[in-house]
N, C-alpha and C. Protein backbone atom coordinates (compact mmCIF):
# COMPACT_ATOMS: atom_id res chain seq x y z
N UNK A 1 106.00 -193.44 27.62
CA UNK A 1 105.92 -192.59 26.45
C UNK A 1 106.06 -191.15 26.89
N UNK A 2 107.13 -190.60 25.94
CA UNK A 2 106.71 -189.24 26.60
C UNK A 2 105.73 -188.22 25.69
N UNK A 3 105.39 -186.93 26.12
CA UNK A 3 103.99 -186.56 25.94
C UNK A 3 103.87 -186.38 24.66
N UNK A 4 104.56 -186.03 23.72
CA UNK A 4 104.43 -186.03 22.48
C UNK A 4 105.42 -186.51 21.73
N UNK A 5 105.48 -187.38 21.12
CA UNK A 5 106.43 -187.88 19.82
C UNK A 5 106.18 -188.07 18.53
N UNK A 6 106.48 -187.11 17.67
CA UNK A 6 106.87 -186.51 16.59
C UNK A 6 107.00 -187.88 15.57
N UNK A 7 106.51 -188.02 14.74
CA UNK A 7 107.01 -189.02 13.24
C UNK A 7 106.75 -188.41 12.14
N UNK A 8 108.27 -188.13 11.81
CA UNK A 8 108.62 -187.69 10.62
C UNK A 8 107.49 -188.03 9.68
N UNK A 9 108.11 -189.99 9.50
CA UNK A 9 107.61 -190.51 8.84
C UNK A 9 106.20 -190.71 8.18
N UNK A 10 105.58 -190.32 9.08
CA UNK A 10 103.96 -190.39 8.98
C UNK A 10 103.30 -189.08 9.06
N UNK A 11 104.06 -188.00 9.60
CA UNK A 11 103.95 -186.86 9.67
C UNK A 11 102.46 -186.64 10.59
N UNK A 12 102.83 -187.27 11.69
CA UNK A 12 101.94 -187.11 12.94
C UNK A 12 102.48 -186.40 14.31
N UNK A 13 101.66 -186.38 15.17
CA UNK A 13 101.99 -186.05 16.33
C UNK A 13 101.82 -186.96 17.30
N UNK A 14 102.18 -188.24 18.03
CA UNK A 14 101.53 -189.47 18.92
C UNK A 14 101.35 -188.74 20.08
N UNK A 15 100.20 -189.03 20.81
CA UNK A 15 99.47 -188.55 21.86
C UNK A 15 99.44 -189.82 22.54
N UNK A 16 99.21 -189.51 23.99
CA UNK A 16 98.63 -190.90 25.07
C UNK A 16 97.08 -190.14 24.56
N UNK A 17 96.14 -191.47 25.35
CA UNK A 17 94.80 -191.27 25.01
C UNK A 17 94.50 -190.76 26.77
N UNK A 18 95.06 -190.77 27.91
CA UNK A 18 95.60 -189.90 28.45
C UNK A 18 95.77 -188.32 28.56
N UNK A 19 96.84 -188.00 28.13
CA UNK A 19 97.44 -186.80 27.62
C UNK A 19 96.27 -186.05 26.73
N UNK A 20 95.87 -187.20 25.85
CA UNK A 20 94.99 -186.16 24.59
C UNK A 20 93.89 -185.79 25.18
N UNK A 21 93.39 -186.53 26.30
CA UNK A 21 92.03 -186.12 27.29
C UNK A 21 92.19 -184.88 27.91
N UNK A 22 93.79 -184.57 28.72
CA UNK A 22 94.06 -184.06 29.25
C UNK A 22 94.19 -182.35 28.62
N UNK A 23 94.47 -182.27 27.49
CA UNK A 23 95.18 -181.71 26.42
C UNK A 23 93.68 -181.22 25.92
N UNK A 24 92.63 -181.70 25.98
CA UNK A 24 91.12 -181.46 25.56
C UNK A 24 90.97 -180.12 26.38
N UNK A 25 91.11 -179.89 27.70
CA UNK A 25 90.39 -179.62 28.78
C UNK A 25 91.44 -177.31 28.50
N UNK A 26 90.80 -176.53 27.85
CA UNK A 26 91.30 -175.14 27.86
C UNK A 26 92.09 -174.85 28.83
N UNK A 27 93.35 -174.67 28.77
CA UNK A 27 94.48 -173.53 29.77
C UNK A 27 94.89 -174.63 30.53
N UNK A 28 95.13 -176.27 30.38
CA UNK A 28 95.85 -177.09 30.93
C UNK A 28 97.27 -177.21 30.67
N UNK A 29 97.86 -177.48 30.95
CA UNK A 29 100.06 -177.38 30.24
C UNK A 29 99.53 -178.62 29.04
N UNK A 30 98.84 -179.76 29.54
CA UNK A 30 99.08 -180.38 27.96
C UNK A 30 98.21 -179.43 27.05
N UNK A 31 97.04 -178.85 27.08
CA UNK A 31 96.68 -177.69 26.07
C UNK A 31 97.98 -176.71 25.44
N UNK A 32 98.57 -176.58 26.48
CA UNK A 32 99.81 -175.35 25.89
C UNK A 32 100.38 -176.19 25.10
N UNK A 33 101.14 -177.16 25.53
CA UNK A 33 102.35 -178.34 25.20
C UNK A 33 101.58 -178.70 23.55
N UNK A 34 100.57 -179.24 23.50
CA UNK A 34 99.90 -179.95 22.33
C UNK A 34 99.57 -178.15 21.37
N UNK A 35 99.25 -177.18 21.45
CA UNK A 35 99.12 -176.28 20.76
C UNK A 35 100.32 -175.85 20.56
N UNK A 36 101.76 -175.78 21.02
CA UNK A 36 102.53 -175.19 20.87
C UNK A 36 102.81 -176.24 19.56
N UNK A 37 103.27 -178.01 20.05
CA UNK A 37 103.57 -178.51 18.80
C UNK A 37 102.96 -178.27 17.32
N UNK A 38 101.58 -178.09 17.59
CA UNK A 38 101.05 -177.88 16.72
C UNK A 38 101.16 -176.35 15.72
N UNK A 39 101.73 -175.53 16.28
CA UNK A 39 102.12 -173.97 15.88
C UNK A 39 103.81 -174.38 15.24
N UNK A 40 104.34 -175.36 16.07
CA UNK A 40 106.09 -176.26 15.63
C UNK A 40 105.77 -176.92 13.95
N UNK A 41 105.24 -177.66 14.28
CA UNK A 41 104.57 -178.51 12.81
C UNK A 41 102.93 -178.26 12.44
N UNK A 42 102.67 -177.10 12.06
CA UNK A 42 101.44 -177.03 11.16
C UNK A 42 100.77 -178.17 10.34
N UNK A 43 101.64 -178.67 9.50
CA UNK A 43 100.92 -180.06 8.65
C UNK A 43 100.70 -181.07 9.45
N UNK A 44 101.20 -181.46 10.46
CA UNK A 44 101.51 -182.77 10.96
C UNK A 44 99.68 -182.90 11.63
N UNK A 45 99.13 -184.51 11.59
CA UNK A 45 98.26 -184.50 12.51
C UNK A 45 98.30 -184.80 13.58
N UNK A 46 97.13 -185.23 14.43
CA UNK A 46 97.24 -185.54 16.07
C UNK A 46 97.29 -186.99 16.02
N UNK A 47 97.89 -188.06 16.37
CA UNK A 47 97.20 -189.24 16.20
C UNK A 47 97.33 -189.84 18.04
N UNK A 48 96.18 -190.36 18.53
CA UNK A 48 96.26 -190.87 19.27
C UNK A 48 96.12 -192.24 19.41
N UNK A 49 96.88 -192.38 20.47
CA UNK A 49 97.76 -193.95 20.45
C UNK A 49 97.86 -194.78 21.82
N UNK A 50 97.12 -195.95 21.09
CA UNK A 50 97.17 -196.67 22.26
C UNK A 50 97.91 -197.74 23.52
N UNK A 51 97.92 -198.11 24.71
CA UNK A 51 98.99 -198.52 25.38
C UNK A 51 98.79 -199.93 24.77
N UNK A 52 100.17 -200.12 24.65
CA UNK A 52 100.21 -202.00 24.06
C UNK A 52 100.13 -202.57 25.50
N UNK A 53 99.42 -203.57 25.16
CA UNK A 53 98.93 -204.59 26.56
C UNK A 53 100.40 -205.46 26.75
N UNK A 54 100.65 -205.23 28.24
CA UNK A 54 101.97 -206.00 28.58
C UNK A 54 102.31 -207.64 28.23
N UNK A 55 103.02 -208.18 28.04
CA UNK A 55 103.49 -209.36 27.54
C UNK A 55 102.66 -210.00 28.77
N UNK A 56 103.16 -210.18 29.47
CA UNK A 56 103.01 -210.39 30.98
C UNK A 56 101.74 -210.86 31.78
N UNK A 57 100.84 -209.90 31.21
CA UNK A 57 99.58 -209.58 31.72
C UNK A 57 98.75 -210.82 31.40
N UNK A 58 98.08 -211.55 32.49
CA UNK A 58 96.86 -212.60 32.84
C UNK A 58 95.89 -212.39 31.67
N UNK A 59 95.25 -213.41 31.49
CA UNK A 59 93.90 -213.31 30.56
C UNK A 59 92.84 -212.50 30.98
N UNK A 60 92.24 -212.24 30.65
CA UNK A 60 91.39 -210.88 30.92
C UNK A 60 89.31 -211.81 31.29
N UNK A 61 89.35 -212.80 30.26
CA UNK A 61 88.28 -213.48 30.66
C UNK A 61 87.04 -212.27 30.24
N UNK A 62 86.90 -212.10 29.53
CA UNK A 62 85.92 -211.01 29.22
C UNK A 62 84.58 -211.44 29.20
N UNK A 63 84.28 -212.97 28.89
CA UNK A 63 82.95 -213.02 29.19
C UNK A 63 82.60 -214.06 29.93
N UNK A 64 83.44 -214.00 30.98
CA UNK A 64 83.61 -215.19 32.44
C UNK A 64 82.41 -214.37 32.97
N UNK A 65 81.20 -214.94 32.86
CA UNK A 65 80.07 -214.22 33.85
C UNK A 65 79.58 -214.94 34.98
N UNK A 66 79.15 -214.56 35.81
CA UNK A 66 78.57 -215.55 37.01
C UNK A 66 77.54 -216.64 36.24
N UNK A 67 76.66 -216.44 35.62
CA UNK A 67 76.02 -217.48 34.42
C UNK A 67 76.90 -218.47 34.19
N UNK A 68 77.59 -217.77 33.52
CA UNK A 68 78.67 -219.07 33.15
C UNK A 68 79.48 -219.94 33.58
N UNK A 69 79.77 -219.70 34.93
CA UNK A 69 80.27 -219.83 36.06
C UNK A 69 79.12 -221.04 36.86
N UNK A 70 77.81 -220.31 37.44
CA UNK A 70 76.60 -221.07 37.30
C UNK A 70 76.39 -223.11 37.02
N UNK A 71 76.44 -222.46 35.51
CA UNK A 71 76.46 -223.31 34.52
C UNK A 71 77.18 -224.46 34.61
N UNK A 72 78.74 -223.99 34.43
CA UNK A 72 79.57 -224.63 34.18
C UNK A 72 79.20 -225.85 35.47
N UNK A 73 79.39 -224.53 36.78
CA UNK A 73 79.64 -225.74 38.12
C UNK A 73 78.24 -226.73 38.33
N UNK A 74 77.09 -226.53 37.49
CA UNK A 74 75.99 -227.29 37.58
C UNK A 74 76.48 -228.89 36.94
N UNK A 75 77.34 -228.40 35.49
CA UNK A 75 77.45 -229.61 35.16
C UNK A 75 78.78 -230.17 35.20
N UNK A 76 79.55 -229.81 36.47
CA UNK A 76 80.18 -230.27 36.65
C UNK A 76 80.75 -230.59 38.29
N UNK A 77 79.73 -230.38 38.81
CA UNK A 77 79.73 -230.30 40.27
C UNK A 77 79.60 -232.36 40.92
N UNK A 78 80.04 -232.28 42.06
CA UNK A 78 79.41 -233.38 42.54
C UNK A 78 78.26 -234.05 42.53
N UNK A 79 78.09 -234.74 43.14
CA UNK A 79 76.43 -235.36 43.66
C UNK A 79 76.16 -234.48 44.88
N UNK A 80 77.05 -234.69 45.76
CA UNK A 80 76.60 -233.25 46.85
C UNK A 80 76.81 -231.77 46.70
N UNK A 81 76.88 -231.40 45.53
CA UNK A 81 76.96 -230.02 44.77
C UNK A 81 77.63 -229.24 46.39
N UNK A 82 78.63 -229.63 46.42
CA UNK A 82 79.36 -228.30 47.65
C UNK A 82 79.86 -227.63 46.63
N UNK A 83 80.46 -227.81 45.58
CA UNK A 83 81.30 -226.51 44.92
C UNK A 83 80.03 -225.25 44.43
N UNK A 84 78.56 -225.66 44.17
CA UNK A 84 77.63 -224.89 43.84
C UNK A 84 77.18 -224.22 45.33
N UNK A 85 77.36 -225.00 46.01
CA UNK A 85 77.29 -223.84 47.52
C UNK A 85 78.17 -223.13 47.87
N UNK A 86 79.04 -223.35 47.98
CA UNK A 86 80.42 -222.26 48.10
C UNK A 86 80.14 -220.87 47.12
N UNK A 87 79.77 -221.61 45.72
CA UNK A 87 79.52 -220.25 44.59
C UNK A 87 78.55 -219.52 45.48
N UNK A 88 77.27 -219.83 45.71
CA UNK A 88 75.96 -219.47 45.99
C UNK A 88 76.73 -218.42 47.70
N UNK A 89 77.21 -219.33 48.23
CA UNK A 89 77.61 -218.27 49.25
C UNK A 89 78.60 -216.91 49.36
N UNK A 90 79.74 -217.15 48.17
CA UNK A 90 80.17 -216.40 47.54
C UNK A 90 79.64 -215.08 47.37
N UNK A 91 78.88 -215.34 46.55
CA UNK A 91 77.90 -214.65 45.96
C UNK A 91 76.77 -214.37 46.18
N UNK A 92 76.33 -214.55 48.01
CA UNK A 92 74.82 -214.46 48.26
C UNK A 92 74.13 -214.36 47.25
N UNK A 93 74.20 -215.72 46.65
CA UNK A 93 72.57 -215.99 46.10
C UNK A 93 71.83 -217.18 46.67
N UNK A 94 72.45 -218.12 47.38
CA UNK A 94 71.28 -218.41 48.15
C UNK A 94 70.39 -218.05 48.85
N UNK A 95 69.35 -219.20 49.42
CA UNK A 95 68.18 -218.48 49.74
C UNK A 95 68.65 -218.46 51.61
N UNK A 96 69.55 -218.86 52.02
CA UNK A 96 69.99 -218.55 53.40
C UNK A 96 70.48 -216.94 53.83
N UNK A 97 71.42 -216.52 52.74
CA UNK A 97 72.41 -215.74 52.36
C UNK A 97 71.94 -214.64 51.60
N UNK A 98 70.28 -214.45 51.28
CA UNK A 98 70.01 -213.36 50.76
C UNK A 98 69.83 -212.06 51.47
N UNK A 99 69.58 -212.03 52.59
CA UNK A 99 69.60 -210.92 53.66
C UNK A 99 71.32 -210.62 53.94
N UNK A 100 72.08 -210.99 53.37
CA UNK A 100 73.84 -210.69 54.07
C UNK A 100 73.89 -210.59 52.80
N UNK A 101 74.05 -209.86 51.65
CA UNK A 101 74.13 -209.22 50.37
C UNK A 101 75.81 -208.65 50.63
N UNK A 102 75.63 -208.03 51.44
CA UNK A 102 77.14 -207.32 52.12
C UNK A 102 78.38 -207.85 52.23
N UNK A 103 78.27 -209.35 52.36
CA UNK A 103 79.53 -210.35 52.71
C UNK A 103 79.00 -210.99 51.22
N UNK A 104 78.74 -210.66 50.14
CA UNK A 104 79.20 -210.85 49.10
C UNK A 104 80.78 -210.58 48.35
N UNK A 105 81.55 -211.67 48.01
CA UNK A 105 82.87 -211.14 47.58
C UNK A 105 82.64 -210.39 46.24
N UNK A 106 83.83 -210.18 46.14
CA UNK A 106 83.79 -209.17 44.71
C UNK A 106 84.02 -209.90 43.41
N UNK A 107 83.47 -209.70 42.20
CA UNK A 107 83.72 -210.36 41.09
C UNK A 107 85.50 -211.15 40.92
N UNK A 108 86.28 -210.03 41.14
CA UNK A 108 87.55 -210.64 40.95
C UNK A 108 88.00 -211.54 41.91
N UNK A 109 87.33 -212.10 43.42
CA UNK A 109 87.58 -212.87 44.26
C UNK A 109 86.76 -214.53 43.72
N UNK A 110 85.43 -214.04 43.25
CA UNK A 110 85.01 -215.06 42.60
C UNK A 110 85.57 -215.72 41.39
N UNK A 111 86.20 -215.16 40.54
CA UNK A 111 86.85 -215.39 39.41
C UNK A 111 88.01 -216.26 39.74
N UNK A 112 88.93 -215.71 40.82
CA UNK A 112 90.14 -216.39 40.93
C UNK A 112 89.59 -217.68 41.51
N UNK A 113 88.69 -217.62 42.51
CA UNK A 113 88.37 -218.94 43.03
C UNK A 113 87.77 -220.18 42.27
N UNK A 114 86.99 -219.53 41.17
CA UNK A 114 86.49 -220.35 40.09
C UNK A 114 87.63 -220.93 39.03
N UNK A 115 88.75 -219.59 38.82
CA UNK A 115 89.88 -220.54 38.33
C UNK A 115 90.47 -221.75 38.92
N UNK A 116 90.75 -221.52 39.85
CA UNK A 116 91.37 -222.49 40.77
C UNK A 116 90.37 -223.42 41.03
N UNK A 117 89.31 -223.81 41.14
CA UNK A 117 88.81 -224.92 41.21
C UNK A 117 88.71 -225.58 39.68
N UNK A 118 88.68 -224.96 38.57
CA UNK A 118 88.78 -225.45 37.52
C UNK A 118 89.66 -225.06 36.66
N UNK A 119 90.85 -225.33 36.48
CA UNK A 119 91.49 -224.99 36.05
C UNK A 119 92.10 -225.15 34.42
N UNK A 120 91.03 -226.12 34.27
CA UNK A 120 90.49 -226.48 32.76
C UNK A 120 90.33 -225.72 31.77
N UNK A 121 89.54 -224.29 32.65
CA UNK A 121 89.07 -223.37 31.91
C UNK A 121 90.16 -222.49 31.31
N UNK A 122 91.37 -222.33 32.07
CA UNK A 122 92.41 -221.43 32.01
C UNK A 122 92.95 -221.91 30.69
N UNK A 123 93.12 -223.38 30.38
CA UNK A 123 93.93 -224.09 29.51
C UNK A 123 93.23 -223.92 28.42
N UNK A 124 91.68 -224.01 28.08
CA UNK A 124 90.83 -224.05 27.08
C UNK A 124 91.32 -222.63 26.62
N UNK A 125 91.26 -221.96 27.27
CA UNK A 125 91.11 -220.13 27.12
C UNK A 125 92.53 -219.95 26.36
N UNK A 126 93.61 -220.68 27.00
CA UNK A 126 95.32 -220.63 26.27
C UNK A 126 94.93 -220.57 24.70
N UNK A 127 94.48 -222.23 25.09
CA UNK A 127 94.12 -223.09 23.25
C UNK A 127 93.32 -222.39 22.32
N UNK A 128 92.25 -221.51 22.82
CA UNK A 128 91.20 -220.83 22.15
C UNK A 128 91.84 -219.26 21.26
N UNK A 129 92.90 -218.70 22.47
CA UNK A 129 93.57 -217.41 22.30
C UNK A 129 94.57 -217.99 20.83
N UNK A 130 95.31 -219.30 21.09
CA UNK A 130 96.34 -219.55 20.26
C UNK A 130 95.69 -219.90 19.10
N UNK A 131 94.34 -220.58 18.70
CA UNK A 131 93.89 -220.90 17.48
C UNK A 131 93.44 -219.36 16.75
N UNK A 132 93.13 -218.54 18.04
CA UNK A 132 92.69 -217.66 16.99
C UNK A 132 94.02 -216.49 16.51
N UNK A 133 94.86 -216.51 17.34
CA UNK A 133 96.28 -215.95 17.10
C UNK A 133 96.78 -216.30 15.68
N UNK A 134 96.58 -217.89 15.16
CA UNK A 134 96.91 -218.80 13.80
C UNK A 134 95.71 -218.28 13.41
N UNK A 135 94.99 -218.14 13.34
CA UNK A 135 93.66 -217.53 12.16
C UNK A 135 94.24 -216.28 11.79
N UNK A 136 94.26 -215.17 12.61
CA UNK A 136 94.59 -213.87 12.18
C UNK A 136 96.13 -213.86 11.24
N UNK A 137 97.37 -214.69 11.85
CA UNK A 137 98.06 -214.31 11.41
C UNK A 137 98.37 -215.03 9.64
């Protein structure tokens, strides 16, 4: 996008939410740039506008929590629960592994690994996105 684009039609000014931060801040070039348009088109307002999320882009999993995660692998783990130790070590929360806090991986290392062992979840999450895609539309 470039920094300002003009609609006739609506008689706005489109801003990045970006730019308009930027454009906040006294004696910055987007301050000049955004006051000058605004001295160009007097009536017009500011509207700021947001980035459309790429086609492309992975599920986001917003409330994939270690709980849930937890959970899930409780009731669905073996009889010798190794996939609940792997989590637990993961994630120093066992009681071996609580002094090494440090060689804890990071949320997004745990996530991918939890996908990949269940990959169930990915498919539910498709089906769940697409029913509610048919609700809205």
């Amino acid at each position: 996008m470039t920094e300002i684009k003009i609609c006739d039609r609506s008689h706005s000014l489109a801003v990045s939410k970006k730019f308009y931060e930027k454009a906040a801040r006294y004696g910055s070039d987007e301050y000049a740039m955004l006051r000058q348009a605004r001295l160009d088109f007097p009536n017009y307002k500011i509207v700021v506008v947001a980035r459309k999320p790429s086609k492309t882009s992975k599920p986001v999993f917003k409330r994939l929590t270690y709980e849930f995660m937890a959970a899930y692998i409780i009731k669905h783990d073996d009889e010798s629960q190794t996939t609940m130790k792997v989590f637990q070590r993961m994630t120093a929360t066992s009681d071996e592994d609580e002094a090494q806090v440090l060689k804890a991986k990071t949320y997004q290392e745990v996530k991918r690994w939890f996908l990949e062992v269940f990959p169930e979840i990915l498919q539910c999450h498709h089906d769940r996105e697409e029913l509610l895609t048919r609700k809205t539309a």
